[in-house]
N, C-alpha and C. Protein backbone atom coordinates (compact mmCIF):
# COMPACT_ATOMS: atom_id res chain seq x y z
N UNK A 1 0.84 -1.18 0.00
CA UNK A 1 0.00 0.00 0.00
C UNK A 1 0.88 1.24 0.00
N UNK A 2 0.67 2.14 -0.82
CA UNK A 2 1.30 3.24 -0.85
C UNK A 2 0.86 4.50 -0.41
N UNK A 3 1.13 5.60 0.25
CA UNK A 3 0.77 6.52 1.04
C UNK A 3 1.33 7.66 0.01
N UNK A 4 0.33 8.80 -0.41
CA UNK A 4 0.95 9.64 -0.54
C UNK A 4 1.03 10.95 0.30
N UNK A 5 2.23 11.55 0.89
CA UNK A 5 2.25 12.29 1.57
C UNK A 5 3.26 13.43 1.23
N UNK A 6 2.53 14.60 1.45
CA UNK A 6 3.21 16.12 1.28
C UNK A 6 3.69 16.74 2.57
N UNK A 7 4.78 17.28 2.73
CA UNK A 7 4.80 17.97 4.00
C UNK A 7 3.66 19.24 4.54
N UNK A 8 3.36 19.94 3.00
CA UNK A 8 2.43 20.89 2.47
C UNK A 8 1.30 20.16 3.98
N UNK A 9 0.76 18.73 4.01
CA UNK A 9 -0.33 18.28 4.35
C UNK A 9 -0.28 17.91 6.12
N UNK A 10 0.76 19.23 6.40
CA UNK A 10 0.51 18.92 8.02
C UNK A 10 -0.13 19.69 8.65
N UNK A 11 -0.86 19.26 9.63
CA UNK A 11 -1.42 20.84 10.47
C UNK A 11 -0.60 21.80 10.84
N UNK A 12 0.52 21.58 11.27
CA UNK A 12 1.38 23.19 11.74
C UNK A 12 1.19 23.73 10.45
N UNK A 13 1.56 23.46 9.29
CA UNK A 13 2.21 24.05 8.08
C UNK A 13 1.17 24.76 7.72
N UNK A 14 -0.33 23.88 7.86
CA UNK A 14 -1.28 24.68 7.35
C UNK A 14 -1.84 25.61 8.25
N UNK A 15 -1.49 25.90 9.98
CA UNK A 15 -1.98 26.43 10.83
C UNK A 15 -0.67 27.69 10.27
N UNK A 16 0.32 27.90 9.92
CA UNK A 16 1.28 28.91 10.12
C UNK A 16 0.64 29.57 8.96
N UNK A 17 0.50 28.87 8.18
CA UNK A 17 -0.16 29.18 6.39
C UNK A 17 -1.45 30.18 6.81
N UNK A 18 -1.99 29.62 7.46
CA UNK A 18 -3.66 30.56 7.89
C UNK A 18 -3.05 31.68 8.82
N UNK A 19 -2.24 31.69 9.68
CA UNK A 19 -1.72 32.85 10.67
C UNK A 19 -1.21 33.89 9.53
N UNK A 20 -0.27 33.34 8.58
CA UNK A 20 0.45 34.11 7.84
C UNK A 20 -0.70 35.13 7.06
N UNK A 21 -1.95 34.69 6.38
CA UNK A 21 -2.70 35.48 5.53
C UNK A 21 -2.99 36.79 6.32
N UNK A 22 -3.14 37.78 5.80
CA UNK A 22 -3.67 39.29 6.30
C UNK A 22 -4.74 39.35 5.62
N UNK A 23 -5.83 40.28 6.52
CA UNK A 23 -6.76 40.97 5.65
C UNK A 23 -6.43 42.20 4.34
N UNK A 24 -7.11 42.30 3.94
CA UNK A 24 -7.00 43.70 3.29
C UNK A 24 -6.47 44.52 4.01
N UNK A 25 -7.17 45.20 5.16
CA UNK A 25 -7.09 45.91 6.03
C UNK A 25 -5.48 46.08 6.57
N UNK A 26 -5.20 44.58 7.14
CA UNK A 26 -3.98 44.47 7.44
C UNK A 26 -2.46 44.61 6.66
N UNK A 27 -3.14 44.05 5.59
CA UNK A 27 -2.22 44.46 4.88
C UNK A 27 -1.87 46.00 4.01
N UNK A 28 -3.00 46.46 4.13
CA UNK A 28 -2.53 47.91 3.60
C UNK A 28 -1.60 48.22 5.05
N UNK A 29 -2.56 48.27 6.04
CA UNK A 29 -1.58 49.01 7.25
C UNK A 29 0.26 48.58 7.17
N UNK A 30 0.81 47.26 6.77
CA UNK A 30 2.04 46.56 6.48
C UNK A 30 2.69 47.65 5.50
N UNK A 31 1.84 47.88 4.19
CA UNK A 31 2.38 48.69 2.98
C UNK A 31 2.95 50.26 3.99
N UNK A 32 1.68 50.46 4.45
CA UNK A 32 1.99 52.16 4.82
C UNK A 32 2.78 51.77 5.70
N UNK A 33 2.95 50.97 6.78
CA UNK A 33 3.88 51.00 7.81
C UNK A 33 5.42 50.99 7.43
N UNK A 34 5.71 50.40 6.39
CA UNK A 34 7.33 50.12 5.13
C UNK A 34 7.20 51.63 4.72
N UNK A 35 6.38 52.14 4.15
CA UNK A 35 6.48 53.35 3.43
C UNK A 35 7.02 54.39 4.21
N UNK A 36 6.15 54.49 5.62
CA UNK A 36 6.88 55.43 6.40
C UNK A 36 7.79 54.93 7.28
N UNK A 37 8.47 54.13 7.36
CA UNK A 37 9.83 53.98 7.52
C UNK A 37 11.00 54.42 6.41
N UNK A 38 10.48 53.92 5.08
CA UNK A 38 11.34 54.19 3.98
C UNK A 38 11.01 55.96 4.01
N UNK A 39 10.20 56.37 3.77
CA UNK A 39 10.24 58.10 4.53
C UNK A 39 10.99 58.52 5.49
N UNK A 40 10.46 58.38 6.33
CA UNK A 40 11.85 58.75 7.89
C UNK A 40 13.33 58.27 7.57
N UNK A 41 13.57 57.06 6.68
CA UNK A 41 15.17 56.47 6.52
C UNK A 41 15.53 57.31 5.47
N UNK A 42 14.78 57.94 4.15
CA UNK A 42 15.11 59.17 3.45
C UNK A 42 15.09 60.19 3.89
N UNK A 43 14.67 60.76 4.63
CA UNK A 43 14.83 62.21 5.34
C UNK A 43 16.16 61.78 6.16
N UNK A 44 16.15 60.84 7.41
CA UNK A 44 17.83 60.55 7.68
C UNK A 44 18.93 60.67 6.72
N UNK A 45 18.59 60.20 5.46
CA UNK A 45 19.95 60.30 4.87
C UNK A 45 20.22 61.11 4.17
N UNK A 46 19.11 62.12 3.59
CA UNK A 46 18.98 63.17 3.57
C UNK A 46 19.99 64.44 4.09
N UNK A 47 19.16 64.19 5.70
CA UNK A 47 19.96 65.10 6.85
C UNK A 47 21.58 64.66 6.88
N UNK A 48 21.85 63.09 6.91
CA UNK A 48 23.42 62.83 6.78
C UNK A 48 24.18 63.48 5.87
N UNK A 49 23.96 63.65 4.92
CA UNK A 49 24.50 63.88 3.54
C UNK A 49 24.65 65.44 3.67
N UNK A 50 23.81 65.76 4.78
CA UNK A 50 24.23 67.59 4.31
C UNK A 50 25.43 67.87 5.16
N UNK A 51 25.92 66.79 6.01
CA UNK A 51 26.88 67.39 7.22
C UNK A 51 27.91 67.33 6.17
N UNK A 52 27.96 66.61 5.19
CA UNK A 52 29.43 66.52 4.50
C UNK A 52 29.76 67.48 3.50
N UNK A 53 30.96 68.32 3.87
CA UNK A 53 31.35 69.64 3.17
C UNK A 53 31.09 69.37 1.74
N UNK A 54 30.90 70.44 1.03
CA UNK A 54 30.77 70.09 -0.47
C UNK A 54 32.14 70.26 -0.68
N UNK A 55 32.45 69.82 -2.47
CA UNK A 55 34.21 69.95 -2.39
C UNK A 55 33.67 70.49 -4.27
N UNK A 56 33.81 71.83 -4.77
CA UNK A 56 33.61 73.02 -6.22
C UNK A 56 34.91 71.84 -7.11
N UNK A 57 35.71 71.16 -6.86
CA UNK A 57 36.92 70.34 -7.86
C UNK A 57 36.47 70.03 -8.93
N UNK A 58 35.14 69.13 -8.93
CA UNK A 58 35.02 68.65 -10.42
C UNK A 58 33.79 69.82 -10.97
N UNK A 59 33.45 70.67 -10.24
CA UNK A 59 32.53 71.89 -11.03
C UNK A 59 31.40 71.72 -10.51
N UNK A 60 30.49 71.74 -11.81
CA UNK A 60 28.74 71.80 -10.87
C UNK A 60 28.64 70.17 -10.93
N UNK A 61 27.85 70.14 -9.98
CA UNK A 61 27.35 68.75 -9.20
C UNK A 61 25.97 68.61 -9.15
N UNK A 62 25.01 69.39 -10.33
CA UNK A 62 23.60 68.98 -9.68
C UNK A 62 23.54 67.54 -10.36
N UNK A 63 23.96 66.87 -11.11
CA UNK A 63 23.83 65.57 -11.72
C UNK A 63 24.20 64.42 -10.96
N UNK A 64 25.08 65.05 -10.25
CA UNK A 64 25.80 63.96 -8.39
C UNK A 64 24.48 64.08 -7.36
N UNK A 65 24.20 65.27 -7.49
CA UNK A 65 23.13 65.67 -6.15
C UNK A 65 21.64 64.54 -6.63
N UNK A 66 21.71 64.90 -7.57
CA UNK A 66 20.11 64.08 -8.08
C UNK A 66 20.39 62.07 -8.20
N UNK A 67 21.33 62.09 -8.43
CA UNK A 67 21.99 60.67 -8.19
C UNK A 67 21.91 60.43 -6.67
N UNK A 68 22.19 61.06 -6.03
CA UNK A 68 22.60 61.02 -4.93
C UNK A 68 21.35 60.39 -4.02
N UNK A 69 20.06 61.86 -4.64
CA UNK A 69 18.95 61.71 -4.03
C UNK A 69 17.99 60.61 -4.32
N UNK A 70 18.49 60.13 -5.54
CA UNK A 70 17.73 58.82 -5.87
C UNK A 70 18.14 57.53 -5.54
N UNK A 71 19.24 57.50 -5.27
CA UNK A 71 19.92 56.51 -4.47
C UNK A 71 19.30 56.52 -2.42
N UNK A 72 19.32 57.80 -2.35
CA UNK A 72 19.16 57.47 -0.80
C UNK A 72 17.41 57.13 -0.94
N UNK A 73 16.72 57.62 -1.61
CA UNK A 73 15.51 56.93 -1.90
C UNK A 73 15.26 55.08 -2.14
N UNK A 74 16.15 54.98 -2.93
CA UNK A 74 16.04 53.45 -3.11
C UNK A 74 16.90 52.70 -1.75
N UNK A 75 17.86 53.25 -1.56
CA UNK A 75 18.68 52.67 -0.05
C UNK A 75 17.33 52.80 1.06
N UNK A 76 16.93 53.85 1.16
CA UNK A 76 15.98 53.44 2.19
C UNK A 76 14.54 52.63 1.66
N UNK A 77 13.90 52.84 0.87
CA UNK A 77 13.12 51.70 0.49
C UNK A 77 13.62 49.99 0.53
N UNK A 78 14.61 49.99 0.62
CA UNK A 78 15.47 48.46 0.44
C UNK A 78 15.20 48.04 1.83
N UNK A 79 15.62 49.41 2.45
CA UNK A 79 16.06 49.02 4.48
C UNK A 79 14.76 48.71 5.02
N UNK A 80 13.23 49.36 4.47
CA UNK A 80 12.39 49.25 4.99
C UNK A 80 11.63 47.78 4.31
N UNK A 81 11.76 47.31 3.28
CA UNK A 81 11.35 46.65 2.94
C UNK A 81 12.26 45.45 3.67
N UNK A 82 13.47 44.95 3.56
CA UNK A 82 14.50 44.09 4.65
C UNK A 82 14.10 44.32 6.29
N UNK A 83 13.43 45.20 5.98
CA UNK A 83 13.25 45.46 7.73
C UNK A 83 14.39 45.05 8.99
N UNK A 84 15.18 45.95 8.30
CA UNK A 84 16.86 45.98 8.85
C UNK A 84 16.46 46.95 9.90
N UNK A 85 16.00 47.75 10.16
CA UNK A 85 15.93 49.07 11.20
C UNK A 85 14.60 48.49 12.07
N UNK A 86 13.55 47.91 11.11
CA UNK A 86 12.18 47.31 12.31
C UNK A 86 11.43 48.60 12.92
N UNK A 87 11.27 49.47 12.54
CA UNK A 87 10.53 50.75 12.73
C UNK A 87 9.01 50.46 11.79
N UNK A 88 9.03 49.50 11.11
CA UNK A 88 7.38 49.64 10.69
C UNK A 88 7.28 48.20 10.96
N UNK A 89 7.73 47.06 11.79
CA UNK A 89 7.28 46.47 12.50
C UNK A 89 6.87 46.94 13.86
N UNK A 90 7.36 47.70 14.07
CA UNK A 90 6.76 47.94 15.31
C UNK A 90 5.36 48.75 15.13
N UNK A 91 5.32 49.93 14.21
CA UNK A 91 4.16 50.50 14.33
C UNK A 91 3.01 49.71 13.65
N UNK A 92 3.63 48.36 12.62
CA UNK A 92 2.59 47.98 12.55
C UNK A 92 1.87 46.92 13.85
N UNK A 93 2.45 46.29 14.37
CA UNK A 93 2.59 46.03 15.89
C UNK A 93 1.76 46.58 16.39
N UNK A 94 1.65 47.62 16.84
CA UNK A 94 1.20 49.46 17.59
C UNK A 94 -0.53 49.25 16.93
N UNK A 95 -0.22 49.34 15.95
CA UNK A 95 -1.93 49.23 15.40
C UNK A 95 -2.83 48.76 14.87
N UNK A 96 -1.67 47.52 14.89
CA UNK A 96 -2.58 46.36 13.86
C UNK A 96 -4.05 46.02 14.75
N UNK A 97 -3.85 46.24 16.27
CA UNK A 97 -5.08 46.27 16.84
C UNK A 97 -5.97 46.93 17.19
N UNK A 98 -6.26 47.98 15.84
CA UNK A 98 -7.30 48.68 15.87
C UNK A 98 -7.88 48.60 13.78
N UNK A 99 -7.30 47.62 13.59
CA UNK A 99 -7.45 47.41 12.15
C UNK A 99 -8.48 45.82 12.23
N UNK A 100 -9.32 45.80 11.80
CA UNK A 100 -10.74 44.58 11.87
C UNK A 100 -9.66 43.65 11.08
N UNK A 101 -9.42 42.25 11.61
CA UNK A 101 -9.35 41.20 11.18
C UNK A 101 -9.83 40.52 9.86
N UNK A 102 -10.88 40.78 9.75
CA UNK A 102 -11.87 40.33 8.67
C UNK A 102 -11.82 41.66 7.80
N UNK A 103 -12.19 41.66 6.30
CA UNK A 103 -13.02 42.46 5.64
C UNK A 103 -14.29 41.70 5.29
C-alpha cells in the first residue's frame, strides 16, 4: 500500500499558512507602515549627507546631487522593505489592533 504524503499536508504548516494570511485591512496598514519607515530612513539620509562639506573640484554637481537623491531613496526603500531598522514592525505592531481582522 502506498501513502501519498506532502509535508504541504501537516497541520502546523497549514496552521502557520492561515496565521500568515492578512486581511486587506492588514495588509494595507504593512504597505503604509514600510512606506513610512522608507520616509523617515530618506529624510535621515537626507539630513546625513548635508553634514558633509561640499568639495567646487570637479565643477557643478547637480547631476551627483540628483543621483545622490535617488539613491538614498532606493537605499531606504530596500532598508524598509529588509526590515533591517524594524521601525514599521513595530508600528505595525502598535496598530494592527485597531485594524478589523476580517473584511
Amino acid at each position: 500500500m502506498r501513502v501519498n504524503w506532502a509535508p504541504s499536508d501537516l497541520v502546523a504548516s497549514k496552521a502557520e499558512e492561515l496565521a500568515g494570511r492578512k486581511s486587506k485591512s492588514q495588509q494595507a496598514l504593512q504597505d503604509a507602515s514600510e512606506q513610512f519607515e522608507a520616509i523617515f530612513l530618506y529624510q535621515l539620509l537626507e539630513q546625513m549627507r548635508r553634514t558633509v562639506p561640499e568639495n567646487d573640484l570637479l565643477g557643478d554637481r547637480r547631476a551627483e546631487k540628483i543621483f545622490q537623491s535617488m539613491l538614498d531613496q532606493e537605499l531606504a526603500n530596500s532598508f524598509a522593505q529588509t526590515q533591517s531598522v524594524g521601525l514599521a514592525k513595530m508600528i505595525y505592531e502598535q496598530m494592527s489592533r485597531y485594524v478589523p481582522e476580517d473584511d
